[in-house]
Protein backbone atom coordinates (compact mmCIF):
# COMPACT_ATOMS: atom_id res chain seq x y z
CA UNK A 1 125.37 87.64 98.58
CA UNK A 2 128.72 87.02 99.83
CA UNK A 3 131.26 84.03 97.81
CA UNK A 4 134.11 83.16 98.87
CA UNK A 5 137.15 83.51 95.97
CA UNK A 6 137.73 80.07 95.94
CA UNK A 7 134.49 79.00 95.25
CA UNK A 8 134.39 81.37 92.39
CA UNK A 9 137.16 80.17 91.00
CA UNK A 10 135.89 76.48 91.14
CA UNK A 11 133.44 77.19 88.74
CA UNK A 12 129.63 77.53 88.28
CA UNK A 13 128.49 74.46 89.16
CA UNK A 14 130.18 74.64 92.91
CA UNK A 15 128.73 78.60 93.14
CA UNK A 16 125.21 76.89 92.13
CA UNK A 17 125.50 74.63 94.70
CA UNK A 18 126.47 77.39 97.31
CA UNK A 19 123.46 79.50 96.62
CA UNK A 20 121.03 76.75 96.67
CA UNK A 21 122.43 76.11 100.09
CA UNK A 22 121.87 79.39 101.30
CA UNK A 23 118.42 79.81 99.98
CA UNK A 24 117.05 76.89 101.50
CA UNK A 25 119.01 78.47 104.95
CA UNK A 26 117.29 81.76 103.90
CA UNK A 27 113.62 79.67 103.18
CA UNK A 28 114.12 77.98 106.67
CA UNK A 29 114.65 80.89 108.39
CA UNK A 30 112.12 82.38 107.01
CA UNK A 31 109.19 80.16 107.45
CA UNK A 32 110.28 79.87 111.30
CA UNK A 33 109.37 83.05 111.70
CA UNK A 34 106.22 82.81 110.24
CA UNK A 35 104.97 80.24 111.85
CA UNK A 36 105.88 81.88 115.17
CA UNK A 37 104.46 85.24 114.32
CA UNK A 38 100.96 83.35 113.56
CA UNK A 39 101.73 81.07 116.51
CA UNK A 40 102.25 84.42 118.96
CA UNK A 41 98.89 85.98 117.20
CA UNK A 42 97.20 82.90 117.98
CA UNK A 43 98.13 82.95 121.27
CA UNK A 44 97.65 86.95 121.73
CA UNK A 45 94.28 86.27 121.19
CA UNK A 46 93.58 83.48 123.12
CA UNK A 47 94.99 85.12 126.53
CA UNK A 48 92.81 87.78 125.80
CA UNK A 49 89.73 86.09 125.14
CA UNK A 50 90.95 84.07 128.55
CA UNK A 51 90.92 80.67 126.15
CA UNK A 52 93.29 78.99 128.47
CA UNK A 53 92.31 75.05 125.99
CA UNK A 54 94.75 74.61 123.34
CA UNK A 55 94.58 75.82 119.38
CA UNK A 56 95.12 74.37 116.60
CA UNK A 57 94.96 76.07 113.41
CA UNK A 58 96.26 75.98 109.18
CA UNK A 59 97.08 79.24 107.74
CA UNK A 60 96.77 79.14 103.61
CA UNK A 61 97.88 82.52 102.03
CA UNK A 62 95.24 82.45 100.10
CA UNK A 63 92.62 81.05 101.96
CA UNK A 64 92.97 82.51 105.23
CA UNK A 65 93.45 80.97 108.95
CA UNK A 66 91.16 78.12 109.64
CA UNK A 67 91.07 77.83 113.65
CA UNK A 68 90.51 74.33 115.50
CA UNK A 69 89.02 74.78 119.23
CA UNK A 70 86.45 73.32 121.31
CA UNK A 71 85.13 76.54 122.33
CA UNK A 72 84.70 78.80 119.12
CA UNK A 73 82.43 81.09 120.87
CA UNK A 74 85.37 82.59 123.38
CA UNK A 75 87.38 83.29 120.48
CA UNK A 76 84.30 85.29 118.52
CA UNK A 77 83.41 87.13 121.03
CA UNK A 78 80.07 88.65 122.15
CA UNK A 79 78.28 89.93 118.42
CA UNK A 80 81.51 89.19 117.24
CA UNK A 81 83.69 91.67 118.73
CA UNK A 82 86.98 89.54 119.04
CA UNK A 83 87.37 87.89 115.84
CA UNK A 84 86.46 91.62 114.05
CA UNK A 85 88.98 93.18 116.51
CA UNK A 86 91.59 90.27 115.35
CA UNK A 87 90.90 89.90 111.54
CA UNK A 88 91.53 93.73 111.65
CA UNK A 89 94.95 93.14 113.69
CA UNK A 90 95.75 90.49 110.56
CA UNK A 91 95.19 92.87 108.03
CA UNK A 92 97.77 95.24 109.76
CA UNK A 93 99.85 92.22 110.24
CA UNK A 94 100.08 90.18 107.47
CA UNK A 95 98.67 93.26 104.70
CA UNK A 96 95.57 91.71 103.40
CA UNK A 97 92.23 90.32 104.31
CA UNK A 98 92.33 87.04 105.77
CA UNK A 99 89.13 85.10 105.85
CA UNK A 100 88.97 83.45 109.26
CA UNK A 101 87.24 79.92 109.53
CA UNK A 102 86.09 78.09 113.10
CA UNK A 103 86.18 74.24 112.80
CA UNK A 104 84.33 73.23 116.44
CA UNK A 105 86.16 70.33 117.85
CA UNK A 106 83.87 67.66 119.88
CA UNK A 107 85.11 64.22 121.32
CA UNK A 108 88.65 64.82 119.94
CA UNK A 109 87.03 65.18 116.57
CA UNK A 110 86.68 68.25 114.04
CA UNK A 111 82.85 68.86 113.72
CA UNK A 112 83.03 70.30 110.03
C-alpha cells in the first residue's frame, strides 16, 4: 500500500484516515464487480433460455441466488436442464454450491 512521506510524517491518526479511505475505494470497487459478474450471469442465462422479460434477483453468500421472474419455467428448463447446466456454471464461478430459489412473479407481485 503506497503513503505518501508526508502523510507519514503527520502521524498515525492522518495514515489511519488514509487507509480507511482506500479500503472503502478498494470495498467499492469491489462489490461493483460483483454485482456485474452476477448481473452478466443472470443475463447469460436468460439470452440463452430466450427469456427476453426482465430479472430480478438477491444473491446471499450464504444462501444462494433467489431469482424473481414471471416465467420460472424458461429459466429451468425442460426436466431441469438449464438451471442444472447454470448452478454447475456457479460453482465454477463463484467456488461453491449455490442453492438457487424461483420466486414466480404474478400481477406485479412475488407469489412466495
Amino acid at each position: 500500500m503506497y503513503l505518501p512521506e508526508e502523510l507519514l510524517d503527520n502521524g498515525i491518526d492522518d495514515v489511519n484516515d488514509e487507509l480507511d479511505t482506500q479500503f472503502e475505494e478498494l470495498r467499492n470497487e469491489v462489490h461493483k464487480w460483483a454485482v456485474n459478474r452476477e448481473r452478466k450471469f443472470l443475463e447469460d442465462w436468460c439470452a440463452e433460455a430466450g427469456l427476453k422479460e426482465p430479472v430480478a434477483y438477491d444473491y446471499e453468500y450464504h444462501k444462494g441466488f433467489t431469482i424473481y421472474t414471471k416465467h420460472p419455467g424458461i429459466l429451468i428448463g425442460n426436466a431441469g436442464s438449464l438451471v442444472n447446466k447454470y448452478r454447475d456454471k456457479l460453482k465454477e464461478e463463484f467456488g461453491k454450491n449455490n442453492d438457487m430459489k424461483f420466486v414466480e412473479i404474478k400481477n406485479g407481485f412475488a407469489n412466495y
